[in-house]
Each structure stands twice: as C-alpha cells, then as structure tokens.
Protein backbone atom coordinates (compact mmCIF):
# COMPACT_ATOMS: atom_id res chain seq x y z
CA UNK A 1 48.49 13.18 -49.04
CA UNK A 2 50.57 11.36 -51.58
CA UNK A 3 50.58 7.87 -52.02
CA UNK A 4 53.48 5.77 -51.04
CA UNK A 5 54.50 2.69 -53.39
CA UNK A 6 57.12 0.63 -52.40
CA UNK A 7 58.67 -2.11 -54.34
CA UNK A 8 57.80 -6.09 -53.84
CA UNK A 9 61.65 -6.62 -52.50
CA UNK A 10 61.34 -3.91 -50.15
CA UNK A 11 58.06 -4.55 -49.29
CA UNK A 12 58.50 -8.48 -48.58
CA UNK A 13 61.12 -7.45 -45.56
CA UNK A 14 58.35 -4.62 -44.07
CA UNK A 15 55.33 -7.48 -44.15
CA UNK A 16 55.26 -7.34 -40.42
CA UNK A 17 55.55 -3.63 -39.67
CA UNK A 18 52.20 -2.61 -41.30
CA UNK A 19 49.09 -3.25 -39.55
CA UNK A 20 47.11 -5.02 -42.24
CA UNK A 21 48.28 -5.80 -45.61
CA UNK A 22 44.95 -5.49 -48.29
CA UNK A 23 44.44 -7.77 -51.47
CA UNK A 24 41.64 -5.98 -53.59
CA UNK A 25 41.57 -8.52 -56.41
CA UNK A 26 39.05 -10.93 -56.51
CA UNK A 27 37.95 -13.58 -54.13
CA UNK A 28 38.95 -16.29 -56.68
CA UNK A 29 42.60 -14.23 -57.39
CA UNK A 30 42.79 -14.40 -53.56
CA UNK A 31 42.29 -17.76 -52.88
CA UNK A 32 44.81 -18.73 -55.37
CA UNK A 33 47.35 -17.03 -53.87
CA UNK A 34 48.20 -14.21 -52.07
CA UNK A 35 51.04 -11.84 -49.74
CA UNK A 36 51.50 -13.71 -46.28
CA UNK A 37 49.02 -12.25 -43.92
CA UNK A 38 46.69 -10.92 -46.51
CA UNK A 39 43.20 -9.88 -46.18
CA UNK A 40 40.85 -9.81 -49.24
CA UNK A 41 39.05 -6.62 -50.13
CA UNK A 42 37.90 -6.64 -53.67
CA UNK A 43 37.49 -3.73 -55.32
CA UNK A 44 35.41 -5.89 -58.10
CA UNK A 45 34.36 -9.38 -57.30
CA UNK A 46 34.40 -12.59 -59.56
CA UNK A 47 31.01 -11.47 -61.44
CA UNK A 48 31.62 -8.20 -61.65
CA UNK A 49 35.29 -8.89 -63.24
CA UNK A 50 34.10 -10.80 -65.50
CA UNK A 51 31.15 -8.83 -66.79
CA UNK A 52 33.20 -5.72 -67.02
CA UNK A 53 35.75 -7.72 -68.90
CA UNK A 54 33.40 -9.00 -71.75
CA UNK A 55 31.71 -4.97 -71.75
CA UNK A 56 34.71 -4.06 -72.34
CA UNK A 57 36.06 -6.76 -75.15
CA UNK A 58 32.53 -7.05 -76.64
CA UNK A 59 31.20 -3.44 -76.25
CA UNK A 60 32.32 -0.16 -75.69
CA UNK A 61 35.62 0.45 -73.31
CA UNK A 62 34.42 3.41 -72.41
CA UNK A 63 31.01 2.23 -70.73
CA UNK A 64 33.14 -0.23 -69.14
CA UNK A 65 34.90 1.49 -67.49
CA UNK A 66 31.90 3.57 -66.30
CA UNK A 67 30.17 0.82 -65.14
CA UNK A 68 33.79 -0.45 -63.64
CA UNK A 69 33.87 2.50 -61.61
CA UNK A 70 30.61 2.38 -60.20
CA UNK A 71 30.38 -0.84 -58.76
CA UNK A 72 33.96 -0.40 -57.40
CA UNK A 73 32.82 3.17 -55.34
CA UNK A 74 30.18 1.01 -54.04
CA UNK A 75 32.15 -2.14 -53.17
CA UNK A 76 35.04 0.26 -51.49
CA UNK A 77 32.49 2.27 -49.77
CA UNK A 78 30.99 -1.12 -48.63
CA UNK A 79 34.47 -1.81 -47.27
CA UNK A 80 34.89 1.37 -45.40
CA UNK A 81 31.76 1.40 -43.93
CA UNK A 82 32.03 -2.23 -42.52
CA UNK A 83 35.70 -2.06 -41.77
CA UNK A 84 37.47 1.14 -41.28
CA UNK A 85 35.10 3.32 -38.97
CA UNK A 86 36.62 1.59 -35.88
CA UNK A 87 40.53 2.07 -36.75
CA UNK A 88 42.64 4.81 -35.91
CA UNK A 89 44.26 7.65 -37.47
CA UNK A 90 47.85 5.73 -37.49
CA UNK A 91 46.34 2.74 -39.00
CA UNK A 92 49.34 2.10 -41.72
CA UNK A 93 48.07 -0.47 -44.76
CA UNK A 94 49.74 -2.20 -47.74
CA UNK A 95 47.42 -2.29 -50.65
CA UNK A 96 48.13 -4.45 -53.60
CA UNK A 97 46.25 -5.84 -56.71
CA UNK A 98 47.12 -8.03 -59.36
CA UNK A 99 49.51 -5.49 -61.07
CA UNK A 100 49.24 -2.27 -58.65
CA UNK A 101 47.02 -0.83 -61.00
CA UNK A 102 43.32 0.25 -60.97
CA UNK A 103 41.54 -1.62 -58.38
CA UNK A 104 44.70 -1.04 -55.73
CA UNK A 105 45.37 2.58 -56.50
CA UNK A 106 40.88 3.58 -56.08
CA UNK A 107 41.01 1.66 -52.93
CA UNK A 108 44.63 3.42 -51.73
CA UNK A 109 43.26 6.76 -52.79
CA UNK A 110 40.23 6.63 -51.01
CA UNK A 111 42.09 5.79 -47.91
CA UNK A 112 44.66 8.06 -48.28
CA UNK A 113 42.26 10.49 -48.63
CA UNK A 114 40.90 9.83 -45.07
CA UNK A 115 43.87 10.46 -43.86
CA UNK A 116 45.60 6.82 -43.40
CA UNK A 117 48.84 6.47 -43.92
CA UNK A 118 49.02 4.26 -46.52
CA UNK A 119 51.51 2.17 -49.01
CA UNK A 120 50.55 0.60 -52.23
CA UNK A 121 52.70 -2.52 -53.70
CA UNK A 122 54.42 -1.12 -57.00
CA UNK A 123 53.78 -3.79 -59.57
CA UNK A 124 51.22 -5.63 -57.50
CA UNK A 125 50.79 -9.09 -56.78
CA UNK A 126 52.56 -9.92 -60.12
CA UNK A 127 55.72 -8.00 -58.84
CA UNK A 128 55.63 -10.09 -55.62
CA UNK A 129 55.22 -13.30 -56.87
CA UNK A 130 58.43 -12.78 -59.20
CA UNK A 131 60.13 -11.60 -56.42
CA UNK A 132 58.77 -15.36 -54.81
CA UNK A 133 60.66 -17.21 -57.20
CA UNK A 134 63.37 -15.58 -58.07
CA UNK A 135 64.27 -16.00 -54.01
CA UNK A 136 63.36 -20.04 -54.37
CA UNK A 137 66.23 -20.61 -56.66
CA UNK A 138 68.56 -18.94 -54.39
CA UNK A 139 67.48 -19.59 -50.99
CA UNK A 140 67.99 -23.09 -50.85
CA UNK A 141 71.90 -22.32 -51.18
CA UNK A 142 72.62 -20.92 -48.34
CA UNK A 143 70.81 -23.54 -45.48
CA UNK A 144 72.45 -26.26 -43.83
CA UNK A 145 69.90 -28.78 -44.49
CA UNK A 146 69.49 -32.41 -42.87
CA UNK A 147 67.15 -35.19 -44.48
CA UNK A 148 64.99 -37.80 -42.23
CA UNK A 149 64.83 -40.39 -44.31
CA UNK A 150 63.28 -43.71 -44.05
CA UNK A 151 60.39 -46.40 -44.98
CA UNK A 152 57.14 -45.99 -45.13
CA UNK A 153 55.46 -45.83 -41.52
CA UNK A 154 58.39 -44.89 -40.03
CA UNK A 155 56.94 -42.04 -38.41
CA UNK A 156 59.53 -39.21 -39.98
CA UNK A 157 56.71 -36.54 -40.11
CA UNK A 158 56.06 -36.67 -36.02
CA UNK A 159 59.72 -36.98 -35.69
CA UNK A 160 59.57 -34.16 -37.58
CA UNK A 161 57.28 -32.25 -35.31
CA UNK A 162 59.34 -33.82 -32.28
CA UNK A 163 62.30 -31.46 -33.64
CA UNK A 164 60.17 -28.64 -34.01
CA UNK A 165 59.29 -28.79 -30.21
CA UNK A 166 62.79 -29.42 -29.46
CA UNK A 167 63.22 -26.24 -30.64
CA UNK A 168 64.95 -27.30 -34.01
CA UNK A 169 64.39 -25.40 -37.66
CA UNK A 170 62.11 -27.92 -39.30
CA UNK A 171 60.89 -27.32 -43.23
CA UNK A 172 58.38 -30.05 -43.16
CA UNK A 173 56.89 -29.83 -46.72
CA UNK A 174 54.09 -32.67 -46.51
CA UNK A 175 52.51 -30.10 -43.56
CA UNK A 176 53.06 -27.17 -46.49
CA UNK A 177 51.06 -29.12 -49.23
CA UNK A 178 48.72 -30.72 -47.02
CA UNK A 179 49.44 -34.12 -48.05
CA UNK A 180 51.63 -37.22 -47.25
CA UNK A 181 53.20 -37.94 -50.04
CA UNK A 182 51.88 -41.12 -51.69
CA UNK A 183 48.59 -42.65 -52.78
CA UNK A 184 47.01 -42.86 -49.82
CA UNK A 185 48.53 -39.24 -48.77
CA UNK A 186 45.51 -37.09 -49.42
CA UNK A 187 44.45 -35.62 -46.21
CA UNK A 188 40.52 -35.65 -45.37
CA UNK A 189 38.55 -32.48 -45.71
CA UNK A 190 42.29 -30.48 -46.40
CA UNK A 191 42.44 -29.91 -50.13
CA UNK A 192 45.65 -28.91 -51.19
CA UNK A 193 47.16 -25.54 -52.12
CA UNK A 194 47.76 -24.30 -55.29
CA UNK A 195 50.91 -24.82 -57.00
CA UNK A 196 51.53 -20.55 -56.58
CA UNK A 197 50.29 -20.57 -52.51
CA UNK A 198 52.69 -23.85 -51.76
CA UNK A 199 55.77 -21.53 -53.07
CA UNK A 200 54.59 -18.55 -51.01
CA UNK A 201 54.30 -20.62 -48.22
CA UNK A 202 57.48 -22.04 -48.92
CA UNK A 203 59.10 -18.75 -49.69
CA UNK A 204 57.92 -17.63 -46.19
CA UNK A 205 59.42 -20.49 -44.37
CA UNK A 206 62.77 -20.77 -46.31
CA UNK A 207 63.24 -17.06 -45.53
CA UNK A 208 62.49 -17.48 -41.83
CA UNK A 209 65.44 -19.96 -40.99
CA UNK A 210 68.65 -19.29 -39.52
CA UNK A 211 71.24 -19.67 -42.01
CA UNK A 212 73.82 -20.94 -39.14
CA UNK A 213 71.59 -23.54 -37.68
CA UNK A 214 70.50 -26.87 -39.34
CA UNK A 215 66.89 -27.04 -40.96
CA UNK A 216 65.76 -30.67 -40.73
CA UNK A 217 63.31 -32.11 -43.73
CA UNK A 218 62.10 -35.46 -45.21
CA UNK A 219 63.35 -36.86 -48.08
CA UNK A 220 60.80 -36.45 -50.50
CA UNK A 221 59.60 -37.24 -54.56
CA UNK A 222 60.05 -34.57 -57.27
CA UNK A 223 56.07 -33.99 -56.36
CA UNK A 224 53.80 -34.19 -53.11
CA UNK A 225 50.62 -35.07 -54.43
CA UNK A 226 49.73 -32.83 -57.26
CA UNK A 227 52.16 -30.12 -56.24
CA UNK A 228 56.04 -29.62 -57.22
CA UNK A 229 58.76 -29.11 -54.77
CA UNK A 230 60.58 -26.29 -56.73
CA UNK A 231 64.23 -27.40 -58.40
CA UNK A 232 66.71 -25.39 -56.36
CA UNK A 233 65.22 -26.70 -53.19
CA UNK A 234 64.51 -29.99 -54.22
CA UNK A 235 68.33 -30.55 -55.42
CA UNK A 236 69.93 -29.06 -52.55
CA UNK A 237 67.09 -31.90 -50.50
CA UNK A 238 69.18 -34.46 -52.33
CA UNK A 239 72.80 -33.36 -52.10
CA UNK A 240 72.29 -33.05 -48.23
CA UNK A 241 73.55 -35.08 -45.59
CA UNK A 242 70.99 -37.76 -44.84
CA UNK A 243 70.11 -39.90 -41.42
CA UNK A 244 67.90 -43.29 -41.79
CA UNK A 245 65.21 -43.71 -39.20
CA UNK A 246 64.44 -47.96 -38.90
CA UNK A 247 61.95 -48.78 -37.06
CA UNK A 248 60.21 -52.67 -36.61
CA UNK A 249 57.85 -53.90 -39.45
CA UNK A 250 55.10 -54.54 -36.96
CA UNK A 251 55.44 -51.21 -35.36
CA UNK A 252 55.26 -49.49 -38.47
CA UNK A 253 51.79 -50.98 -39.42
CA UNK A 254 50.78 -50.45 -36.03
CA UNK A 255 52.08 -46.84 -36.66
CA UNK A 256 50.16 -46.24 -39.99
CA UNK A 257 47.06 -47.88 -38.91
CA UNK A 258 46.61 -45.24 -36.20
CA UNK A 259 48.17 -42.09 -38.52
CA UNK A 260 45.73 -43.40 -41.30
CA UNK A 261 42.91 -44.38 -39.39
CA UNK A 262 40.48 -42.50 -41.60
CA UNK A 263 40.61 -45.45 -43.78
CA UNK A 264 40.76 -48.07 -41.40
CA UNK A 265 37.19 -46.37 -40.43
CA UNK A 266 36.11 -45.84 -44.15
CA UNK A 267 37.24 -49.27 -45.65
CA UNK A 268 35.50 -48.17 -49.20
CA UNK A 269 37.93 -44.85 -49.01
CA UNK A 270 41.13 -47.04 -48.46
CA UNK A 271 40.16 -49.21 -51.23
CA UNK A 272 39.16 -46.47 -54.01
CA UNK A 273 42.87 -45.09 -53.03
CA UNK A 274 44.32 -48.73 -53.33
CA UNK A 275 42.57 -48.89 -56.82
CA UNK A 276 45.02 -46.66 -58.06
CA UNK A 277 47.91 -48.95 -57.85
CA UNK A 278 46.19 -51.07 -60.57
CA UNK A 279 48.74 -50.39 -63.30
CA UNK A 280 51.98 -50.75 -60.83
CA UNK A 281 50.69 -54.12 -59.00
CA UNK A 282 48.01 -55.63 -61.26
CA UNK A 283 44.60 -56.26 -61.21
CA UNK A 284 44.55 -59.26 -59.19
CA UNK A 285 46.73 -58.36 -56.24
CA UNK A 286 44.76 -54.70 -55.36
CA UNK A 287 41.39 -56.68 -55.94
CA UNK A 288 42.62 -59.71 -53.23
CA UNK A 289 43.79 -56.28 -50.82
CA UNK A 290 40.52 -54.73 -51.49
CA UNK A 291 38.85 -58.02 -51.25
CA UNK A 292 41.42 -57.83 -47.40
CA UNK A 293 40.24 -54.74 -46.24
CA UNK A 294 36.46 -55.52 -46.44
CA UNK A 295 36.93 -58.80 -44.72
CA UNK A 296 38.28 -56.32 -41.56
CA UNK A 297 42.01 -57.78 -41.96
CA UNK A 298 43.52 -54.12 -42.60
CA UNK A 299 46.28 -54.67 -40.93
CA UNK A 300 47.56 -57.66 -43.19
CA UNK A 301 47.04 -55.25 -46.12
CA UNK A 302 48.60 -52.54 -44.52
CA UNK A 303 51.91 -54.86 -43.89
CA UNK A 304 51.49 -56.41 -47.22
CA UNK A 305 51.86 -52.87 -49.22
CA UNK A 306 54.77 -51.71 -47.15
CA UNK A 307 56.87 -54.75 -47.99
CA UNK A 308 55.68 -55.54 -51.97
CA UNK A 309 55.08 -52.03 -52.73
CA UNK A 310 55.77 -48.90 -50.92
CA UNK A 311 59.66 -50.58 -49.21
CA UNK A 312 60.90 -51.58 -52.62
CA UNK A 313 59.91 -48.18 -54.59
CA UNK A 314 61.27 -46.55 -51.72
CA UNK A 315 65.04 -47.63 -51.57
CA UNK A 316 65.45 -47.51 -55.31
CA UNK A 317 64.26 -44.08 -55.28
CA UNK A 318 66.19 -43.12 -52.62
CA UNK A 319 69.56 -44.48 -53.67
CA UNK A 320 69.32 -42.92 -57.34
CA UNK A 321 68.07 -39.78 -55.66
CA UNK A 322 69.87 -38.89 -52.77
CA UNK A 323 73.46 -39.07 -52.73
CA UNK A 324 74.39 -39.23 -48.96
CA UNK A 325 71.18 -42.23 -48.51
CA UNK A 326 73.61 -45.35 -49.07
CA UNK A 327 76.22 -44.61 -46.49
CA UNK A 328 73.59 -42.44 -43.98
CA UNK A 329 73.56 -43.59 -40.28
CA UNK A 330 70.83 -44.81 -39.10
CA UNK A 331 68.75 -43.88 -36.04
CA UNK A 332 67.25 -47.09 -34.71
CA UNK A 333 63.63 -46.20 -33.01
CA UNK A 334 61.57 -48.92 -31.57
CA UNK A 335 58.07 -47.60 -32.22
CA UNK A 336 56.86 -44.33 -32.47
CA UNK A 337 55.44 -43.37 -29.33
CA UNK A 338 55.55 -39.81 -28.49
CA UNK A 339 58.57 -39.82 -25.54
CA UNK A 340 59.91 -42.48 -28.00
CA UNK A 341 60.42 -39.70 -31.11
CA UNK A 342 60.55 -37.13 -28.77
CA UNK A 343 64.18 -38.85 -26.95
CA UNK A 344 65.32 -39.01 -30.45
CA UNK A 345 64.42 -35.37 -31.40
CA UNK A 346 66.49 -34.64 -28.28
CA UNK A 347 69.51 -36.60 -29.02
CA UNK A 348 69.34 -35.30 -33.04
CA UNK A 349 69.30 -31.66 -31.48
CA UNK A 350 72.34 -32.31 -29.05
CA UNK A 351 73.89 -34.14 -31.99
CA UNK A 352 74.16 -37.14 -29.49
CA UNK A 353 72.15 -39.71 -30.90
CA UNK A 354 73.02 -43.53 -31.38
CA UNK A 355 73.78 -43.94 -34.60
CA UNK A 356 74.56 -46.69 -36.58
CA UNK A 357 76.38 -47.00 -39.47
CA UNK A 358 75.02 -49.77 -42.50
CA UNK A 359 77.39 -52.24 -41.64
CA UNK A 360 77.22 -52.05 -37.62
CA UNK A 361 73.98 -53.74 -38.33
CA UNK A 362 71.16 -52.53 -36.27
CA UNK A 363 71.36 -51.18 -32.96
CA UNK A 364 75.02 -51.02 -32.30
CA UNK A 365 76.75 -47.80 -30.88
CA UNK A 366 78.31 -45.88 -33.47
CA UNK A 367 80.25 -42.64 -33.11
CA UNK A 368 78.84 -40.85 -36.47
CA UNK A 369 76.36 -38.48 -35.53
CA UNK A 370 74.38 -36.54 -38.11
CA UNK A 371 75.52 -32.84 -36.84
C-alpha cells in the first residue's frame, strides 16, 4: 500500500475523522506541544535523540544512522507489540513528526505495511504549527467578541463559566494558560503551558466558535503570567464592546478569600507572592501585609491590596487599553454566589440584563444592554 500524506491545512479540518492521531517525536518534543488529540509514540526518545545527534555531528553519519535505525525498529516494534495487536483492520491513523520526515515515515511504513490505512502529516509538526499561526492572526477578525470586565475579585472568571453553562461561546483564556492573571495568579500544582501549546489550544478554541454568535472573554494584560495572548486576538479583545461587572468591596474580599484560599491556608505562600510587589509598593508596606497575614488578619490584607494596588492599576490599564471600557454599562452583582452569577449569565444570554450606564450611578435600570 502507498502512503497517504496530506497537508497540515487539510489535515487540521479531518482531526476528528481519524481514529488516533500519532506524534513519534520525542517525549520532551511532545510535551511542548503537539496536534489536538495527540498520542506520543516516539520513534527515538530524549536519550536516544540526543546520542544519535552528537554520533552523528562528532562521528561518522553513517554509523549514525545505523545505530538510528536500530533502536527505532526496536522502539516501533515495542509500540506495535504493546499497542496495535488489539485494533482492527480499518483502524485509520495520522502520523506526524517534527518535519514528516524519518521517524514519521518508519513508523507509517511499518503500519502501512500491516495493512492500516494510514495518513502521514506532509511537513510534520513544523507544517502544522505554521498553519497555527498563520490562522491566529486571522481568526480573531471574524468573531463577535464581548469583554467582562471589572475589578479585581469581581468574580468575572465564574461568570465566565456561568455563560458557558448557559450555553454561551465563552474563550476564557486564564482557564487556557492555567493562571489568573496577576501575582498571586499562579495556580497550585498546574504549571503552565508553553508559549507553543497555549496557541494550539487557542487555535482549537478560536476555530470552534460560531462566527454568528457572541464569544464572551475577560479583559485581560498583553501577558497571563509568563505567556502572551497573541496580537491579532489581543487587539480585536480591546476594540470590542465591553460590559463592567461591580460588585461590593466586602463581597469581593469575601469572594477572593474563598477563590484563593490556598493562601489563606499557606500564609508563607501568600506572602512569598506578595514579596514580589516590593519594587511597585515599597519595602515597608508588603513587609507590614506580610507582617498582616501572619498575625491571621488576611482579610484586611486582602481588602487593602484591592484598593492601593490591584483597583488603581486596574482602571488605568483598562481605560488606555480598551476603547469601549469608559462608556461600558455596567452589570451590578451583589456577591458572587452561584444562582447570583448564574441569573446574570442568564440575563447576558437573553440580552436582558440591568444595565447601567456610568452616570445612572449604580443600580438604576438602564435600557443599554450589551447584545
């Protein structure tokens, strides 16, 4: 049988209609990044890459190449012996490496060869992630997108998720890169993805929406902890139409103190993070918060950042940033209890919710809606 290769554009639309789709780089290529849905199967691992690669610089291509192909019949017969003898004859794979060369193409063969019907990615995993962002800079262009903006605490993430259940097209990028968004965003025990698997993801996503319905997202920095939100989607984020969610001061801490109560458990975590703000609020101050926390009066902290820190960054940023923040209506929420966000995730949906405008002050009925 001939092998079949098939192109990363074409190949990125048939994702679902193959029954397993096969990375055989290595496990360290893999984790990096990688086609949605992937499996790893490497043809060479990390070791045996990278010994091969220095036989080959150092030495003699030839025995290289030798030894290359020895360990990979061994690693692929590994692979068929431990997961192939239970599939069937009309088992149809995608098979990919780094640039659809070697390691794909002695993997593919041997399957073909069995008598699998199977396709190989032309230009490998380099061809697909080109194919990645070329798509980010023109995606973005053609969704109606809606920002959830507001302070600190304000609980736009679960109203976020309240959308989602609702039934809404949510892109919520903090739940992408696996953190919240400030100093104290690092999630515990969920490292973030690389810069390349944060695109893919977002790739995925962006390509999933409805074009004719709106996709609701928070208003977020240039960066989300140690990963970039790329430039196409991050300026159409800031040309969008925007709606402010207010919410109490006290209910916000109350808010935070339960979303963040990792550190209201682990005082010494919550003040390494606040150490951090050294350079923006000054020695003394984060030592007297620090000094807080210990003494078991996180709360008072908690209140104390949102209105000397984190409120004041946040409206500059968002009026030089975001061009529809000054004059956005405002969705007044009294806490953020679950059948509280969830009312207003209904009302956003139905485009029915009671808005106010920046000069109704808060709380009065306003006929702008954000639909």
């Amino acid at each position: 049988m001939a092998l079949k290769r098939i192109g990363a554009g074409e190949a990125s639309t048939r994702l679902a209609g193959f029954d397993a789709v096969i990375d055989a780089r290595s496990e360290s290529e893999f984790a990096e990044d990688r086609l949605p849905g992937a499996v790893n199967w490497p043809v060479l691992d990390d070791a045996e890459r990278a010994a091969i690669g220095t036989e080959f610089k150092q030495a003699s291509p030839f025995d290289a190449r030798k030894r290359g192909a020895a360990l990979a019949a061994r690693n692929i017969a590994r692979h068929i012996e431990t997961r192939v003898m239970a599939l069937p004859r009309g088992w149809r794979p995608l098979v990919y490496c780094w640039r659809g060369g070697q390691r794909s193409a002695a993997l593919a063969q041997v399957l073909d060869q069995i008598g699998f019907n199977v396709h190989v990615l032309e230009g490998g995993y380099r061809e697909f992630r080109r194919a990645v962002i070329a798509e980010l800079e023109t995606l973005p262009a053609g969704l109606a997108l809606r920002v959830v903006c507001g302070r600190t605490g304000s609980a736009k993430s679960r109203l976020l998720q309240a959308l989602a259940a609702a039934g809404e097209s949510v892109l919520d990028l903090e739940a992408l890169a696996c953190h919240r968004g400030s100093v104290l965003g690092p999630l515990p025990g969920q490292p973030q993805p690389s810069q390349k698997a944060f695109e893919t993801q977002l790739w995925q996503a962006l390509r999933g929406f409805d074009p004719a319905r709106p996709v609701w997202a928070e208003g977020e920095s240039r960066t989300i902890g140690r990963l970039r939100i790329p430039e196409a989607l991050l300026q159409r984020l800031r040309a969008a139409p925007c709606v402010q969610v207010q919410m109490p001061l006290a209910a916000r801490v109350a808010f935070l103190l339960d979303d963040y109560a990792h550190f209201v458990h682990d005082v010494d975590a919550f003040c390494d993070r606040l150490a951090a703000l050294r350079d923006l609020r000054g020695a003394a101050v984060v030592e007297r918060w620090q000094a807080e926390a210990r003494a078991g009066r996180v709360a008072a902290v908690v209140e104390e950042l949102l209105t000397l820190h984190y409120d004041p960054i946040y409206e500059r940023s968002m009026l030089r940033n975001f061009a529809g923040f000054a004059a956005a209506p405002a969705l007044d929420l009294p806490d953020a209890a679950p059948a509280t966000l969830a009312a207003a995730a209904a009302a956003l949906a139905a485009g029915t919710a009671g808005l106010t405008t920046p000069q109704d002050g808060p709380g009065l009925p306003c006929e702008r809606t954000v639909a």
